[in-house]
C-alpha atoms as a PDB file:
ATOM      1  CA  UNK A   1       8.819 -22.310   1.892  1.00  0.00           C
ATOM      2  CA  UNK A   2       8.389 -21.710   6.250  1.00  0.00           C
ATOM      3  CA  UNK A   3       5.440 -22.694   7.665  1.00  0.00           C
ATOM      4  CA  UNK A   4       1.671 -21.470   6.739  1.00  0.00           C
ATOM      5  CA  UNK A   5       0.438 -20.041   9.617  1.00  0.00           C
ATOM      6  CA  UNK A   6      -3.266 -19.181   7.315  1.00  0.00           C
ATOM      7  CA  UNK A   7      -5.200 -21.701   8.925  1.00  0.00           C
ATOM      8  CA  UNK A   8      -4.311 -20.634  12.614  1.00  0.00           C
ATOM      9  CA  UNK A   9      -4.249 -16.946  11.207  1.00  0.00           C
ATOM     10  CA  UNK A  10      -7.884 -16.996   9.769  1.00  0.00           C
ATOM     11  CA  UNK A  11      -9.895 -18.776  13.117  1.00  0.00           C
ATOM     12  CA  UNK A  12      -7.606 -16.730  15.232  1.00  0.00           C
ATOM     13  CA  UNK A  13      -7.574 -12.929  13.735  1.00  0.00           C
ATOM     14  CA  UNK A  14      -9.459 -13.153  11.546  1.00  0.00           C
ATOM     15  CA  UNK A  15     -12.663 -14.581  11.682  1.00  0.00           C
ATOM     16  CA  UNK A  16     -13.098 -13.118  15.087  1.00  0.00           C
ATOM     17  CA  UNK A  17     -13.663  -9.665  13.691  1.00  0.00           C
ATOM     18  CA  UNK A  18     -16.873  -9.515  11.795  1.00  0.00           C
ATOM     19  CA  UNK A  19     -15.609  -6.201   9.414  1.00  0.00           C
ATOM     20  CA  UNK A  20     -12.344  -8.141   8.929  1.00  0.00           C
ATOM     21  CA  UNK A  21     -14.188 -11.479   8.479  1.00  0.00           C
ATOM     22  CA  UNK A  22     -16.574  -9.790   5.478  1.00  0.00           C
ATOM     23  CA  UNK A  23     -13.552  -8.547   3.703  1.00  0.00           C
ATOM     24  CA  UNK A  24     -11.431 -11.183   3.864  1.00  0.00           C
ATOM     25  CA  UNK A  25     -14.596 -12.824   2.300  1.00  0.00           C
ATOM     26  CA  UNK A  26     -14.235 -10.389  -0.274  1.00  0.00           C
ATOM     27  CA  UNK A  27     -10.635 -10.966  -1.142  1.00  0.00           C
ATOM     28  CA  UNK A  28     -11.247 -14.461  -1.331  1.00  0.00           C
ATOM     29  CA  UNK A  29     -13.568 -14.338  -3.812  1.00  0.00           C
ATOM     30  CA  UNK A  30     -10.861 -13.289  -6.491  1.00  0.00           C
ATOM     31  CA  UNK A  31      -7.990 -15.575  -5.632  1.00  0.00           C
ATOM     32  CA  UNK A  32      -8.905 -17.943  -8.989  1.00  0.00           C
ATOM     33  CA  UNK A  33      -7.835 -20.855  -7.416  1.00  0.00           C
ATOM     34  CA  UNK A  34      -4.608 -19.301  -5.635  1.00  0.00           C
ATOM     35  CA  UNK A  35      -4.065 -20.917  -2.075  1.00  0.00           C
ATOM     36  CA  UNK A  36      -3.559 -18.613   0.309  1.00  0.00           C
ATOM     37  CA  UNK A  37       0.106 -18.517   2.347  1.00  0.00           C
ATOM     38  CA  UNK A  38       0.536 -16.340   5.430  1.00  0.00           C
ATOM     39  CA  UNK A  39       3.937 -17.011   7.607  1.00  0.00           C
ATOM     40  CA  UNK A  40       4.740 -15.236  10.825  1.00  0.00           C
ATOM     41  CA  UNK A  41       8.419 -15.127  10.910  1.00  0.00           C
ATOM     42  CA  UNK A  42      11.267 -13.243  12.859  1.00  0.00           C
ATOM     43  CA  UNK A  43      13.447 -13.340  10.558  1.00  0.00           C
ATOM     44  CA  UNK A  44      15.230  -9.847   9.556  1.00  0.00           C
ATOM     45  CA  UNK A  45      13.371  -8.121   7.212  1.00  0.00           C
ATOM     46  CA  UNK A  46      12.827  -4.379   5.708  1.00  0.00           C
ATOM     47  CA  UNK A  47       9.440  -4.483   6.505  1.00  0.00           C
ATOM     48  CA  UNK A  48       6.674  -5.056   8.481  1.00  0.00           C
ATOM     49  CA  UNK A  49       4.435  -7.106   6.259  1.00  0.00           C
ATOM     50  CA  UNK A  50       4.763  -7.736   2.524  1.00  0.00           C
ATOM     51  CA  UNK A  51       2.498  -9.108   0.079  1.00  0.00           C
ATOM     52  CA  UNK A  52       2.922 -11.268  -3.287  1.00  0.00           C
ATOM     53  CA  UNK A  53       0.671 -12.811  -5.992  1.00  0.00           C
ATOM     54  CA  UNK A  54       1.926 -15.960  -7.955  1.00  0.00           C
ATOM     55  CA  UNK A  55       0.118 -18.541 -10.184  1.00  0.00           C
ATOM     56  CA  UNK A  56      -1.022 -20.568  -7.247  1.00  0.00           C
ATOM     57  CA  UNK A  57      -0.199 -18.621  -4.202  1.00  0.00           C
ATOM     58  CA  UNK A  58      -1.305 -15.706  -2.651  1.00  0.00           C
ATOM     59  CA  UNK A  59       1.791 -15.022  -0.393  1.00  0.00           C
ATOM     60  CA  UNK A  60       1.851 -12.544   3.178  1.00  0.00           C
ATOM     61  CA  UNK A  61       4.811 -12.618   5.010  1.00  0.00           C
ATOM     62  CA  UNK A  62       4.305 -11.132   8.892  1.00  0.00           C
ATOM     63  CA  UNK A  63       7.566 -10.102  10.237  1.00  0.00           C
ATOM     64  CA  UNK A  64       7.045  -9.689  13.520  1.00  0.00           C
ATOM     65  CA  UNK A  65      10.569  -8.791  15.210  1.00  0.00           C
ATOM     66  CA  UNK A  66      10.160  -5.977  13.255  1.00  0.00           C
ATOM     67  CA  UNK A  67       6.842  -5.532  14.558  1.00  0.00           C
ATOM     68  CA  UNK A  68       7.377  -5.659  17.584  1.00  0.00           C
ATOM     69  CA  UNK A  69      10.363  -2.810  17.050  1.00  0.00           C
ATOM     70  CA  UNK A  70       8.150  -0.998  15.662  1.00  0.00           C
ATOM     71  CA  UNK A  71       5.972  -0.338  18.534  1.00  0.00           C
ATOM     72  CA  UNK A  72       5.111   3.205  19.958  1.00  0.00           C
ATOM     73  CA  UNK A  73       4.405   3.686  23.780  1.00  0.00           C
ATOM     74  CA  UNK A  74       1.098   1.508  25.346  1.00  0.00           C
ATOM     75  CA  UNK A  75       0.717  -0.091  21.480  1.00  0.00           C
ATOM     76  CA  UNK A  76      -0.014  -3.410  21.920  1.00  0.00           C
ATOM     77  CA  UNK A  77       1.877  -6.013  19.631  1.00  0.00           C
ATOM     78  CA  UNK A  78      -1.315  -8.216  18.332  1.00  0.00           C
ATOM     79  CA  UNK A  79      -2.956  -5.529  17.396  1.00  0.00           C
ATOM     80  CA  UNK A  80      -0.109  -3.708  15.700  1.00  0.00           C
ATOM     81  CA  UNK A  81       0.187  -7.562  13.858  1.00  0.00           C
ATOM     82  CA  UNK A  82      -4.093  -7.208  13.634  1.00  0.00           C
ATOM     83  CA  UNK A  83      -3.446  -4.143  11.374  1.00  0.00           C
ATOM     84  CA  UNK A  84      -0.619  -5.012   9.394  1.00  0.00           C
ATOM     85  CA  UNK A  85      -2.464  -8.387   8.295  1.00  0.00           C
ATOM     86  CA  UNK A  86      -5.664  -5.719   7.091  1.00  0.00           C
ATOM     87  CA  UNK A  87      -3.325  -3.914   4.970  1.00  0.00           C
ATOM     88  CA  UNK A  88      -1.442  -6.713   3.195  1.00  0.00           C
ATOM     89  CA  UNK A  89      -5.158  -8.115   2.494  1.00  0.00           C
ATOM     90  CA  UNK A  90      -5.248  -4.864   1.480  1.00  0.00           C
ATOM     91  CA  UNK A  91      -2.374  -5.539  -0.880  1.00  0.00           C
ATOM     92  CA  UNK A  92      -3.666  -8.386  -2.660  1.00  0.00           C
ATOM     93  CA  UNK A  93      -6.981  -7.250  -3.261  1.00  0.00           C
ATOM     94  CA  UNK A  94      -5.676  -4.899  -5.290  1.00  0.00           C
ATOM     95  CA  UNK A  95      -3.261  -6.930  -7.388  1.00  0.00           C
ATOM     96  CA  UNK A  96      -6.747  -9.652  -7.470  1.00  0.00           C
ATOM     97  CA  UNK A  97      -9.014  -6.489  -8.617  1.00  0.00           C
ATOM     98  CA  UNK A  98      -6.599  -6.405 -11.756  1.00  0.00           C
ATOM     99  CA  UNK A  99      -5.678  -3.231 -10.530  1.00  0.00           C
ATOM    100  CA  UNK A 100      -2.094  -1.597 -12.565  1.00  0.00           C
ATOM    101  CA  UNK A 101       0.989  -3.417 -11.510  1.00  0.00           C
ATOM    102  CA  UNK A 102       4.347  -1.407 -12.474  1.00  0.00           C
ATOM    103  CA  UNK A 103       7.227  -2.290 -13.388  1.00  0.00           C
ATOM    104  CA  UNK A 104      10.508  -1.122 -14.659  1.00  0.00           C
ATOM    105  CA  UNK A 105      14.202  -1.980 -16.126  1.00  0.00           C
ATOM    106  CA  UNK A 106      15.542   0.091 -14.024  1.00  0.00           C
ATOM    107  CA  UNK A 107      16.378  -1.406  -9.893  1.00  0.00           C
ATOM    108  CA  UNK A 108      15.570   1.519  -8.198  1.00  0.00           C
ATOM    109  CA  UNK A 109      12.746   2.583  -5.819  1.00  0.00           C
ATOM    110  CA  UNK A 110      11.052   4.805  -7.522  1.00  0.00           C
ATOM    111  CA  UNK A 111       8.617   2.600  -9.438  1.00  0.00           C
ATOM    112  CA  UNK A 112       7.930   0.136  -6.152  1.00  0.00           C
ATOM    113  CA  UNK A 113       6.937   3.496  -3.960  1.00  0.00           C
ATOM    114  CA  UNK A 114       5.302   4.671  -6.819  1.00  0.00           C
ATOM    115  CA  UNK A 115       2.821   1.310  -6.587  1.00  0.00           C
ATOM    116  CA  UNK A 116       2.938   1.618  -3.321  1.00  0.00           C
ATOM    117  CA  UNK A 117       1.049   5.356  -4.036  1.00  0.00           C
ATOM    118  CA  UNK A 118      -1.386   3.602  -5.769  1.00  0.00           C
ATOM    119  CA  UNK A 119      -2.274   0.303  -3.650  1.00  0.00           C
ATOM    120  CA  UNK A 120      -2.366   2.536  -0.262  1.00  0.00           C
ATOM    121  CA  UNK A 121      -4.599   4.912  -1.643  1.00  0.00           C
ATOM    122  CA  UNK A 122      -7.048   2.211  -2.829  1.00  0.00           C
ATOM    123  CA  UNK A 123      -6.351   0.470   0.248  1.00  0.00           C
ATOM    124  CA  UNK A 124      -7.327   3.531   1.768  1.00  0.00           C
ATOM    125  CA  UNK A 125     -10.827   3.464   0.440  1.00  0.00           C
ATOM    126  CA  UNK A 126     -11.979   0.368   0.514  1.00  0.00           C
ATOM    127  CA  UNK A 127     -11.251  -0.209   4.610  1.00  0.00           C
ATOM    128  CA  UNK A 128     -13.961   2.510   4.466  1.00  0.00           C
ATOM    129  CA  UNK A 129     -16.367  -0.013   3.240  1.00  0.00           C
ATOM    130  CA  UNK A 130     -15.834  -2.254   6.436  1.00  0.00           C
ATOM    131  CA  UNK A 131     -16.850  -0.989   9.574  1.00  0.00           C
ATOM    132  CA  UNK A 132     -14.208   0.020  12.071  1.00  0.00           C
ATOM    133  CA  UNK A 133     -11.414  -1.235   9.992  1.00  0.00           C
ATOM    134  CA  UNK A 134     -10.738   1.972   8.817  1.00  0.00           C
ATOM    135  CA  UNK A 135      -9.855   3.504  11.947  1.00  0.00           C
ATOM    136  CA  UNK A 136      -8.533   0.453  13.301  1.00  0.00           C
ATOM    137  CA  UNK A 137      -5.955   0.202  10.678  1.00  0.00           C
ATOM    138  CA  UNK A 138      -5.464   3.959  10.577  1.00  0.00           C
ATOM    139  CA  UNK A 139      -4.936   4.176  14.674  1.00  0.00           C
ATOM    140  CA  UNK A 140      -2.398   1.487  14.431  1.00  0.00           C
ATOM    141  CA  UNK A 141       0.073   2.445  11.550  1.00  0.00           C
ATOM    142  CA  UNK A 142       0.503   5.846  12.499  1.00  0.00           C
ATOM    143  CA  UNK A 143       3.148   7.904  10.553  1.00  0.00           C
ATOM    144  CA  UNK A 144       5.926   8.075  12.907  1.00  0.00           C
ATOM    145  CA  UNK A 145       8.281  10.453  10.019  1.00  0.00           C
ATOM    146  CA  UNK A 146       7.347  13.118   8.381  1.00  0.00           C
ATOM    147  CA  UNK A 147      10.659  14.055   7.354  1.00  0.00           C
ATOM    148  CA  UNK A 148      11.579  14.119   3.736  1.00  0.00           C
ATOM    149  CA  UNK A 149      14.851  13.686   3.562  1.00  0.00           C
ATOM    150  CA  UNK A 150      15.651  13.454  -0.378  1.00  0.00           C
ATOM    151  CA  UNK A 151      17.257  15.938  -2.363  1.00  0.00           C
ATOM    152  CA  UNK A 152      16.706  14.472  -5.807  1.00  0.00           C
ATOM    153  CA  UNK A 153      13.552  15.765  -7.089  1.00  0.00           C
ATOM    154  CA  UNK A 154      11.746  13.057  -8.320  1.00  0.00           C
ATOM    155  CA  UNK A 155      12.351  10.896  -5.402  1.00  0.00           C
ATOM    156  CA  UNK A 156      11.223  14.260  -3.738  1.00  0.00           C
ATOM    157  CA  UNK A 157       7.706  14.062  -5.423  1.00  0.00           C
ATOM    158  CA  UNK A 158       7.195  10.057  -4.953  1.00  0.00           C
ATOM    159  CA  UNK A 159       8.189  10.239  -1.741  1.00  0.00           C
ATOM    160  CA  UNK A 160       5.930  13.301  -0.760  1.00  0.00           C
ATOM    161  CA  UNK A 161       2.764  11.077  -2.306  1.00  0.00           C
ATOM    162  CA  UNK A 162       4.228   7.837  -0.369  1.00  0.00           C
ATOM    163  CA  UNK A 163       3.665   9.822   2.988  1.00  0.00           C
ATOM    164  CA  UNK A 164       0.237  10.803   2.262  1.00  0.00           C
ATOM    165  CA  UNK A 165      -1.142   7.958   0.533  1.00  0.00           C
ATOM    166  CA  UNK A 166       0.234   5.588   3.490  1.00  0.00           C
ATOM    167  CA  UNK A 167      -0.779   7.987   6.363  1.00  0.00           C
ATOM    168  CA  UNK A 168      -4.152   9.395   5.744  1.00  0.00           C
ATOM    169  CA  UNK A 169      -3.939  11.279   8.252  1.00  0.00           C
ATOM    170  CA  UNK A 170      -1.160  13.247   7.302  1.00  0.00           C
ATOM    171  CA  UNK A 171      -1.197  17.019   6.052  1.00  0.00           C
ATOM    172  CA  UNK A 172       1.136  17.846   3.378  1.00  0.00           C
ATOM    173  CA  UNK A 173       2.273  21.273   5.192  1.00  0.00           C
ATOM    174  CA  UNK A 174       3.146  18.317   7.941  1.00  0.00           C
ATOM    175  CA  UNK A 175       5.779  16.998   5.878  1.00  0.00           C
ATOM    176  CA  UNK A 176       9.419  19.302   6.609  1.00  0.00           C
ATOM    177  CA  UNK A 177      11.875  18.681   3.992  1.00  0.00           C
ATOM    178  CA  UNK A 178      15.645  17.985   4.075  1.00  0.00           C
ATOM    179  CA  UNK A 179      15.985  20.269   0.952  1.00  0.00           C
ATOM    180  CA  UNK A 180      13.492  23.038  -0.059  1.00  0.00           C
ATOM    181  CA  UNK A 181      10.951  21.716  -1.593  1.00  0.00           C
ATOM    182  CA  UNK A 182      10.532  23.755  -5.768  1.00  0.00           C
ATOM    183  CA  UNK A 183       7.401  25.017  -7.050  1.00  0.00           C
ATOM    184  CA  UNK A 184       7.520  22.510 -10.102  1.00  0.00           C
ATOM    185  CA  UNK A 185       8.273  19.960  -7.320  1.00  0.00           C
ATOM    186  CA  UNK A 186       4.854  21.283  -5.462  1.00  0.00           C
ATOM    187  CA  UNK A 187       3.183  21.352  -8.534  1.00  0.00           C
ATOM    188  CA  UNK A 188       3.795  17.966  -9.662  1.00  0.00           C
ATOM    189  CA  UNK A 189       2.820  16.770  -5.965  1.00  0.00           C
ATOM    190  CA  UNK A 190      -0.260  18.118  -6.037  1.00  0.00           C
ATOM    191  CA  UNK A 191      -1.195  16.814  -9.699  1.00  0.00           C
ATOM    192  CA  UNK A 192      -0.409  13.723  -8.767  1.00  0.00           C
ATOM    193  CA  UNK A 193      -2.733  13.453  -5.786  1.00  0.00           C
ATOM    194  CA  UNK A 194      -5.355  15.043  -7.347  1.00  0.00           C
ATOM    195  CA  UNK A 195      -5.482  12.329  -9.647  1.00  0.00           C
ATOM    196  CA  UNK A 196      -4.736   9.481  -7.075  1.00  0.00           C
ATOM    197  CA  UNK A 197      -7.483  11.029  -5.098  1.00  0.00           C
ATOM    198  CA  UNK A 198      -9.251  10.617  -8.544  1.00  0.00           C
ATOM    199  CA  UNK A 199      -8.416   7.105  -9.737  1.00  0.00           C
ATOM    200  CA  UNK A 200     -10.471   4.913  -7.384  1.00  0.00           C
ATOM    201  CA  UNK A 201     -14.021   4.999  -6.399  1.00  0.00           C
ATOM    202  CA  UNK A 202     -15.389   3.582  -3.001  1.00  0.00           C
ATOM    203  CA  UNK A 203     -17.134   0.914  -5.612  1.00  0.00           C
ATOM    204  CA  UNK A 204     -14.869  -1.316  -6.616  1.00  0.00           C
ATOM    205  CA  UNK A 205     -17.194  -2.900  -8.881  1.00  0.00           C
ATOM    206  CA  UNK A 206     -17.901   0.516 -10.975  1.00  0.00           C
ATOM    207  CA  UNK A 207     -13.828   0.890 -11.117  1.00  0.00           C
ATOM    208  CA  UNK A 208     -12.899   0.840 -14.676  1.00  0.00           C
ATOM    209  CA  UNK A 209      -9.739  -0.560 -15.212  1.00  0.00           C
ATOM    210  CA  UNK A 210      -9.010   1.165 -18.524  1.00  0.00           C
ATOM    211  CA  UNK A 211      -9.755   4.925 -17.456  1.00  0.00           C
ATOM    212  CA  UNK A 212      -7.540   3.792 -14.126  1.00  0.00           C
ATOM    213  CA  UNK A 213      -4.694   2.951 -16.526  1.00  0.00           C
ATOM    214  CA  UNK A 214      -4.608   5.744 -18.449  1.00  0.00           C
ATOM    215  CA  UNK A 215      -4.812   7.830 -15.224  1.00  0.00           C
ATOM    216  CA  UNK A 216      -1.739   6.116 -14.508  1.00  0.00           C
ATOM    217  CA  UNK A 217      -0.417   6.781 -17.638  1.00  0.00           C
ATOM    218  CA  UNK A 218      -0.721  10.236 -16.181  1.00  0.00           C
ATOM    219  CA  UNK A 219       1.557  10.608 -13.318  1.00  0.00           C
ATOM    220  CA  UNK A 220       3.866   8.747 -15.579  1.00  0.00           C
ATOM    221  CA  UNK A 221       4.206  11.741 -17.865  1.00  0.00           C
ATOM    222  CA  UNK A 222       4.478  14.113 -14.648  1.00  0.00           C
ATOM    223  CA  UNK A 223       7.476  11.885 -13.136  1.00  0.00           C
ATOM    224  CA  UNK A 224       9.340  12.580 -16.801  1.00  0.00           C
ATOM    225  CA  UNK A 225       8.145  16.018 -16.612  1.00  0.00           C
ATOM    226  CA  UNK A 226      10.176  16.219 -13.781  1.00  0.00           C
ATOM    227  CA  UNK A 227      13.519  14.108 -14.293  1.00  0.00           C
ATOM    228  CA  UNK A 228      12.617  10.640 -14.984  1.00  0.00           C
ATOM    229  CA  UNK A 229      14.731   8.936 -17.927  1.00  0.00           C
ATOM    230  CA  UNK A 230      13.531   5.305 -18.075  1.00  0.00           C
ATOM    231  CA  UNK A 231      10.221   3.903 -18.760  1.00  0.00           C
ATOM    232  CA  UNK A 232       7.475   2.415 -16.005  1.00  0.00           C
ATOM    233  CA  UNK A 233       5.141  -0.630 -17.601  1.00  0.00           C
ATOM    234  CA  UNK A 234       1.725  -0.853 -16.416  1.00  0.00           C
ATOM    235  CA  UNK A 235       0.498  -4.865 -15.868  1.00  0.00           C
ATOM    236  CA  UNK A 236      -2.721  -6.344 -14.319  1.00  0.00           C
ATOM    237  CA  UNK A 237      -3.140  -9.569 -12.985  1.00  0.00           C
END
């Protein structure tokens, strides 16, 4: 395991934001016990910032040479870092909150962008709940590609929520498409995000976790409605 850069990380990002103080505050109060593990590192990475839950760790990984490639025009780099760190918070209050955690047989990416869906959105509306953390977050990971480039259908769909659930912001008649997009393929997009839009409630303490699962349970059927073979579990915490 590399360093922990949490202690440094908390009394230097964190608890010199008020908003971003209170809701790490929040966070913290479901960790059970788990120690919490943040590491800066440059090593190569697919992503920016990545977020996992184990028995007695709460693990966020900052990769910041990707970062700092990441950076659009006048963006500064600690407050790109700032925003990333909100969002992987982000990430393991929902995996604390019990929220569903899929997984699948099958090594592919539809089931990981298709948590993804599900974590951003509720990520999405709990920032709202904090001040300016919202927009700060919001301002900072803007959606630099709204190109869909897939041409299998049900990648199609998940990727279509992926974009709008990660970039708020975002109109779907934003989004151009590699390969026409089908009315079933339209149709399924929009059920889905009417029921993500659905699932989560700016209360997170009137979320039911059952009636969230069998929303779930929801898109599932749409994604075999529309090509998908294998089976997705749903977990919680």
């Amino acid at each position: 395991m590399y360093d922990n850069d949490f202690e440094k990380i908390k009394e230097e990002i964190i608890y010199k934001d008020a908003n971003l103080r209170a809701f790490f505050e929040a966070v913290d109060k479901k960790r059970c016990g788990r120690k919490w593990y943040i590491n800066k590192s440059s090593l190569r990475a697919d992503y920016l910032g990545q977020t996992m839950i184990e028995d007695k760790y709460i693990n966020i990984y900052l990769k910041t040479d990707e970062i700092r490639k990441s950076l659009k025009s006048g963006q500064e780099y600690h407050e790109k870092e700032k925003a990333i760190l909100i969002h992987e918070l982000g990430e393991a209050d929902y995996m604390l909150s019990r929220l569903p955690i899929l997984s699948s047989t099958e090594h592919n990416n539809i089931c990981s962008d298709f948590q993804e869906v599900l974590s951003h959105k509720y990520i999405e509306y709990v920032l709202k709940n904090y001040g300016n953390l919202y927009n700060f977050v919001y301002s900072n990971l803007v959606c630099t590609k709204s190109y869909n480039e897939k041409e299998d259908s049900l990648e199609k769909i998940i990727g279509t929520c992926h974009l709008l659930t990660t970039y708020p912001n975002l109109k779907k008649n934003e989004i151009v498409y590699k390969y026409k997009e089908t009315e079933n393929e339209l149709e399924a997009i929009d059920s889905i995000m009417h029921i993500i839009n659905d699932i989560f409630t700016l209360n997170q303490e009137v979320n039911d976790i059952n009636i969230i699962n069998e929303n779930t349970k929801k898109i599932i059927e749409i994604l075999k409605d529309n090509g998908m073979k294998y089976e997705i579990e749903i977990n919680n915490l």
